[in-house]
N, C-alpha and C. Protein backbone atom coordinates (compact mmCIF):
# COMPACT_ATOMS: atom_id res chain seq x y z
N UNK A 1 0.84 -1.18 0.00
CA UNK A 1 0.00 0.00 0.00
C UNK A 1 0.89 1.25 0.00
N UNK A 2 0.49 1.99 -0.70
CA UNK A 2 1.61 3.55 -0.76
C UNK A 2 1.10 4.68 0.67
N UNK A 3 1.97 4.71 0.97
CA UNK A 3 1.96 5.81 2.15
C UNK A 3 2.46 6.87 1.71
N UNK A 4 1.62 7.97 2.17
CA UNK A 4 2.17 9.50 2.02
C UNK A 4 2.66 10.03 4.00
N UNK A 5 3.76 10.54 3.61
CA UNK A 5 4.21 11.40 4.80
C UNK A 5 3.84 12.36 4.92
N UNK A 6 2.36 13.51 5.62
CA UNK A 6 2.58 14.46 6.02
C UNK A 6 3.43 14.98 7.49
N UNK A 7 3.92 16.03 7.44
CA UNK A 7 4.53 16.54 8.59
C UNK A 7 3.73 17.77 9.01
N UNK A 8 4.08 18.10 10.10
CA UNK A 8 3.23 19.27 10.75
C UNK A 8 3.18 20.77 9.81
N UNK A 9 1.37 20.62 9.95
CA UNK A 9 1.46 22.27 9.36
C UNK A 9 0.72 22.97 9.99
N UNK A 10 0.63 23.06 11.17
CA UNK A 10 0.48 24.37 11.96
C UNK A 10 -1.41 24.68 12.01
N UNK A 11 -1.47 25.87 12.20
CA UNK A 11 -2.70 25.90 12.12
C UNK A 11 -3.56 25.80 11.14
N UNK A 12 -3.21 26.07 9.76
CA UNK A 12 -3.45 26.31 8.93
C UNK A 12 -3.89 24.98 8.07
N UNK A 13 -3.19 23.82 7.84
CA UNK A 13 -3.18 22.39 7.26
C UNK A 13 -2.54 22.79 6.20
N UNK A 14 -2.81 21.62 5.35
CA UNK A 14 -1.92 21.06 4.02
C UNK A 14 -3.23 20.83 3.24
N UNK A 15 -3.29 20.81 1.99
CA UNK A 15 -3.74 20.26 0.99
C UNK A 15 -2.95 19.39 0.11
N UNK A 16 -3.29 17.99 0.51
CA UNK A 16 -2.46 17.08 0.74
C UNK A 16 -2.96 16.34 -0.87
N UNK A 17 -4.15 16.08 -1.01
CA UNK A 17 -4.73 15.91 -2.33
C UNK A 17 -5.51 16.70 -3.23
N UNK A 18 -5.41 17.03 -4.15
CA UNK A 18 -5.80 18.25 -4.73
C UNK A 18 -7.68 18.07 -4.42
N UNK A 19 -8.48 19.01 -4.77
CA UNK A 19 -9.61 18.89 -4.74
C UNK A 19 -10.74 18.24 -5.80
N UNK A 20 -9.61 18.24 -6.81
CA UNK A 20 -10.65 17.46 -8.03
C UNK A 20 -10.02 15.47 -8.04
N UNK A 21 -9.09 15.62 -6.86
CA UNK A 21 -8.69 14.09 -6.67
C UNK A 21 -9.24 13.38 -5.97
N UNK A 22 -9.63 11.82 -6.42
CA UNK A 22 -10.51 10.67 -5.57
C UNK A 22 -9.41 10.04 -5.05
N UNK A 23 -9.82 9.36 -3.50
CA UNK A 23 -8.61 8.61 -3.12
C UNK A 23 -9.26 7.81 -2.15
N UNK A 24 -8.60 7.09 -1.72
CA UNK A 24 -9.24 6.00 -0.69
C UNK A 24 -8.22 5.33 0.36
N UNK A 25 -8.66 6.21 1.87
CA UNK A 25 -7.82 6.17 2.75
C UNK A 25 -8.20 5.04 4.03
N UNK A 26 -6.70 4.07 3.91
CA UNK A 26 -7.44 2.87 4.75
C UNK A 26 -7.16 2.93 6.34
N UNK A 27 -5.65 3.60 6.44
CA UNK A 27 -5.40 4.02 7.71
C UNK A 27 -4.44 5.10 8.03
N UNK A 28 -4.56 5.40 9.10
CA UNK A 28 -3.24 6.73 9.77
C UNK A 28 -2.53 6.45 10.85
N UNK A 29 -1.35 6.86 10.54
CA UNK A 29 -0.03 6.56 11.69
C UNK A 29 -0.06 7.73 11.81
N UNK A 30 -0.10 8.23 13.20
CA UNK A 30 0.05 9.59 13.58
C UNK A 30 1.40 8.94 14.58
N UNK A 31 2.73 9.47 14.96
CA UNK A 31 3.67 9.36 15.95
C UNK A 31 3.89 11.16 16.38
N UNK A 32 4.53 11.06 17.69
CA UNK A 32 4.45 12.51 18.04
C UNK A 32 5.88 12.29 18.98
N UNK A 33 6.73 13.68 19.18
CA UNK A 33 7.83 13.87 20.16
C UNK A 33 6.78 14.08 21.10
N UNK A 34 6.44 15.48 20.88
CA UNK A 34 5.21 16.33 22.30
C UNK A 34 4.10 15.70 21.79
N UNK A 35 2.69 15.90 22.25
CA UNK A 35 1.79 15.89 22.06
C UNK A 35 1.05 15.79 20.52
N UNK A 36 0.21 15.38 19.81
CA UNK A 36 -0.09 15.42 18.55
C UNK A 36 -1.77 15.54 18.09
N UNK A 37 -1.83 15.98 16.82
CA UNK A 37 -3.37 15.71 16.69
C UNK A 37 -3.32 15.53 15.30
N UNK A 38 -4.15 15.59 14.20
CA UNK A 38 -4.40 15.12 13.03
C UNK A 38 -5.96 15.27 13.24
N UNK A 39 -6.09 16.38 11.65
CA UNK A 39 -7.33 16.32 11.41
C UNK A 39 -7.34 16.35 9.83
N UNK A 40 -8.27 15.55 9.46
CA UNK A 40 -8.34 14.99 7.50
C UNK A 40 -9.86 15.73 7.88
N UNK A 41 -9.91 15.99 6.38
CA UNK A 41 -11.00 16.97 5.58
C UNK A 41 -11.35 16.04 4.56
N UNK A 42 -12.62 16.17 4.09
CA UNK A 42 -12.96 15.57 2.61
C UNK A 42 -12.72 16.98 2.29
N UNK A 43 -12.36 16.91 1.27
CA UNK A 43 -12.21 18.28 0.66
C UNK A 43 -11.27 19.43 0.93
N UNK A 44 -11.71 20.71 1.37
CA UNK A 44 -10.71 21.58 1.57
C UNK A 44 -10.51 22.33 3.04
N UNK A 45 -10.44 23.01 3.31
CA UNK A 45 -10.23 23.21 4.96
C UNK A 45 -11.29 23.55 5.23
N UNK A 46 -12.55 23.62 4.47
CA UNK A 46 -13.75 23.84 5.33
C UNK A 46 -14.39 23.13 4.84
N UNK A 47 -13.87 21.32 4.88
CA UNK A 47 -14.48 19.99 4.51
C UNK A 47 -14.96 19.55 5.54
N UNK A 48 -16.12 18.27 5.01
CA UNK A 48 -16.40 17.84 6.24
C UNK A 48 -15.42 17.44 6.91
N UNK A 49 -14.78 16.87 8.33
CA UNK A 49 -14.41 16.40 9.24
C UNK A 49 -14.43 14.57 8.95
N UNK A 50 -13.32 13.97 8.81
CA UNK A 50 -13.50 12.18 8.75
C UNK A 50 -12.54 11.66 9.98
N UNK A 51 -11.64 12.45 10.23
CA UNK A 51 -11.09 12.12 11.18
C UNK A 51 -10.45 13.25 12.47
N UNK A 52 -10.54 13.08 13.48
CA UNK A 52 -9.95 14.19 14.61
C UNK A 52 -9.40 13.13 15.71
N UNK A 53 -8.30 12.93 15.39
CA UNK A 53 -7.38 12.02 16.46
C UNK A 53 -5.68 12.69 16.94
N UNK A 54 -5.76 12.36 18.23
CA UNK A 54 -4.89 12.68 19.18
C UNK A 54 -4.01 11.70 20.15
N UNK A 55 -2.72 11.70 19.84
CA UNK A 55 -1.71 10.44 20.92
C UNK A 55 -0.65 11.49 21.35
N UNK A 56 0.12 10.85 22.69
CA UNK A 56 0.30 11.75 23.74
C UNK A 56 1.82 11.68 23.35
N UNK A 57 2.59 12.23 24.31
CA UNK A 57 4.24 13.00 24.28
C UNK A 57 4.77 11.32 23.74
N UNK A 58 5.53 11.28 22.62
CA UNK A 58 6.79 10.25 22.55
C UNK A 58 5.44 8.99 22.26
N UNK A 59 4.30 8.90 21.67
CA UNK A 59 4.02 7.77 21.38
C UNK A 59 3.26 7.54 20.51
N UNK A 60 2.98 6.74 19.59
CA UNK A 60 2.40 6.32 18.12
C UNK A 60 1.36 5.56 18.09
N UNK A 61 0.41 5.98 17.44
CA UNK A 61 -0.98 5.56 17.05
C UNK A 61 -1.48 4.79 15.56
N UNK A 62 -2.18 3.77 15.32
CA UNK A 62 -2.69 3.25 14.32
C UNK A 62 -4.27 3.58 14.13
N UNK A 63 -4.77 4.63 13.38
CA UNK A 63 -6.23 4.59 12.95
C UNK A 63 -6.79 3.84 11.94
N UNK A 64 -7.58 2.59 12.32
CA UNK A 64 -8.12 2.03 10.93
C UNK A 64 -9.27 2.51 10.70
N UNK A 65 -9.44 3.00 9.11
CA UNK A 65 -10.36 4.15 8.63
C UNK A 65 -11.32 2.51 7.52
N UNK A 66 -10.86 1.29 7.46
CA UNK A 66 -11.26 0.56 6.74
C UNK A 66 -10.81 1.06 5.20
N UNK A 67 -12.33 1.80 4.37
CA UNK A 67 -11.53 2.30 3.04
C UNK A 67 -12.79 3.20 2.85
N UNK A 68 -12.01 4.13 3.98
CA UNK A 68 -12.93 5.97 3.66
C UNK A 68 -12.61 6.34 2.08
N UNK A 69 -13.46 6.53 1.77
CA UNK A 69 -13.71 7.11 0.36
C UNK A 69 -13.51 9.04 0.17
N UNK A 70 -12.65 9.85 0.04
CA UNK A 70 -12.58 11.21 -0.63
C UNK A 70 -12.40 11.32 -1.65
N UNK A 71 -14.01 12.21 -2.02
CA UNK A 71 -14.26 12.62 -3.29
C UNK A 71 -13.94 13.57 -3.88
N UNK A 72 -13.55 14.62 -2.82
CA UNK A 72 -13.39 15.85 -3.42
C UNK A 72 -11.70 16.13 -2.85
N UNK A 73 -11.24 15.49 -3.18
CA UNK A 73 -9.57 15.65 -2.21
C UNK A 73 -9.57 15.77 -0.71
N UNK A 74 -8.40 16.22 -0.43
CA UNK A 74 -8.34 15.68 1.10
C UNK A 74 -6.84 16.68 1.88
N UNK A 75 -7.85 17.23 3.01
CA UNK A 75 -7.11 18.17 3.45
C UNK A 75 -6.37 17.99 4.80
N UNK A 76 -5.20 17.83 5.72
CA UNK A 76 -5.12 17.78 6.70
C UNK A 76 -3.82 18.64 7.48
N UNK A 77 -4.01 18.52 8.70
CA UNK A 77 -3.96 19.55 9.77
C UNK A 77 -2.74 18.81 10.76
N UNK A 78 -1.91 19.03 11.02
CA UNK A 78 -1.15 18.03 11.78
C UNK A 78 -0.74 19.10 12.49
N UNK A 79 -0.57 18.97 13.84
CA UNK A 79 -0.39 19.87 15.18
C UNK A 79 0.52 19.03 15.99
N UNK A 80 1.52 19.50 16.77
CA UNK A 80 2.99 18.87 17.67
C UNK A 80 4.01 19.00 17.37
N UNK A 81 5.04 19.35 17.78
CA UNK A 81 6.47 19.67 17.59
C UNK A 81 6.96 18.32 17.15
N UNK A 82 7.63 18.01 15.79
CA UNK A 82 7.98 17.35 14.95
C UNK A 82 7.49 16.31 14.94
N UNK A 83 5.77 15.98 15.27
CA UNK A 83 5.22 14.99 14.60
C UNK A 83 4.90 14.55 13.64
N UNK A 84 4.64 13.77 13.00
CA UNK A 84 4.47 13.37 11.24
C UNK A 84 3.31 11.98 11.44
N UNK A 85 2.48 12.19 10.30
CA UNK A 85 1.11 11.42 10.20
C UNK A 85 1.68 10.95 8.48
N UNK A 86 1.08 9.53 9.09
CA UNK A 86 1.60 8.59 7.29
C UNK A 86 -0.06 8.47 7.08
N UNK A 87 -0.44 8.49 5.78
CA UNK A 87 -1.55 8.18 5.33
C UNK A 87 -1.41 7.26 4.69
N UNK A 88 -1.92 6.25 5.07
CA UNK A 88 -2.16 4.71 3.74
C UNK A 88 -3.04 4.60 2.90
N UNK A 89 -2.88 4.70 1.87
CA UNK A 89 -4.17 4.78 0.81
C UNK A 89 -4.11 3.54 0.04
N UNK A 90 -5.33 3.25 -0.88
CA UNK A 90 -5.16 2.23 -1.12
C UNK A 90 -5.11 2.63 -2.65
């Protein structure tokens, strides 16, 4: 399965898949030094909400999303001092 690396972008997020791109996301590795969060968008930063997950100082998380479907691309938000979220798509 191909994984994408996002790294932290602040308040603002990433547009990680463009908006006219379909994709199909099966799970998320969020790992964190400090504290972490991760938030995915269908769409663009004022997409719906598919995921809002959080793991604590120095430790790593597995979200199984099964095979969430984004239709309209896919936006996300990564918050923590040098944490990084892998997206697995299928």
């Amino acid at each position: 399965m191909p994984t994408k690396e996002v790294t932290v972008s602040g308040a603002v997020g990433k547009q990680v898949y463009a908006t006219s791109t379909k994709v199909i996301l099966k799970s998320v590795i969020l790992t964190a030094v400090s504290a972490a969060n991760v938030v995915i968008r269908d769409g663009n930063a004022s997409g719906t909400v598919v995921l809002d997950a959080s793991v604590g100082a120095a430790l790593s998380d597995q979200f199984d999303l099964g095979r969430e479907r984004f239709d309209k691309g896919m936006h996300v938000k990564v918050t923590g001092t040098n944490s990084k979220c892998y997206l697995v798509i299928e």
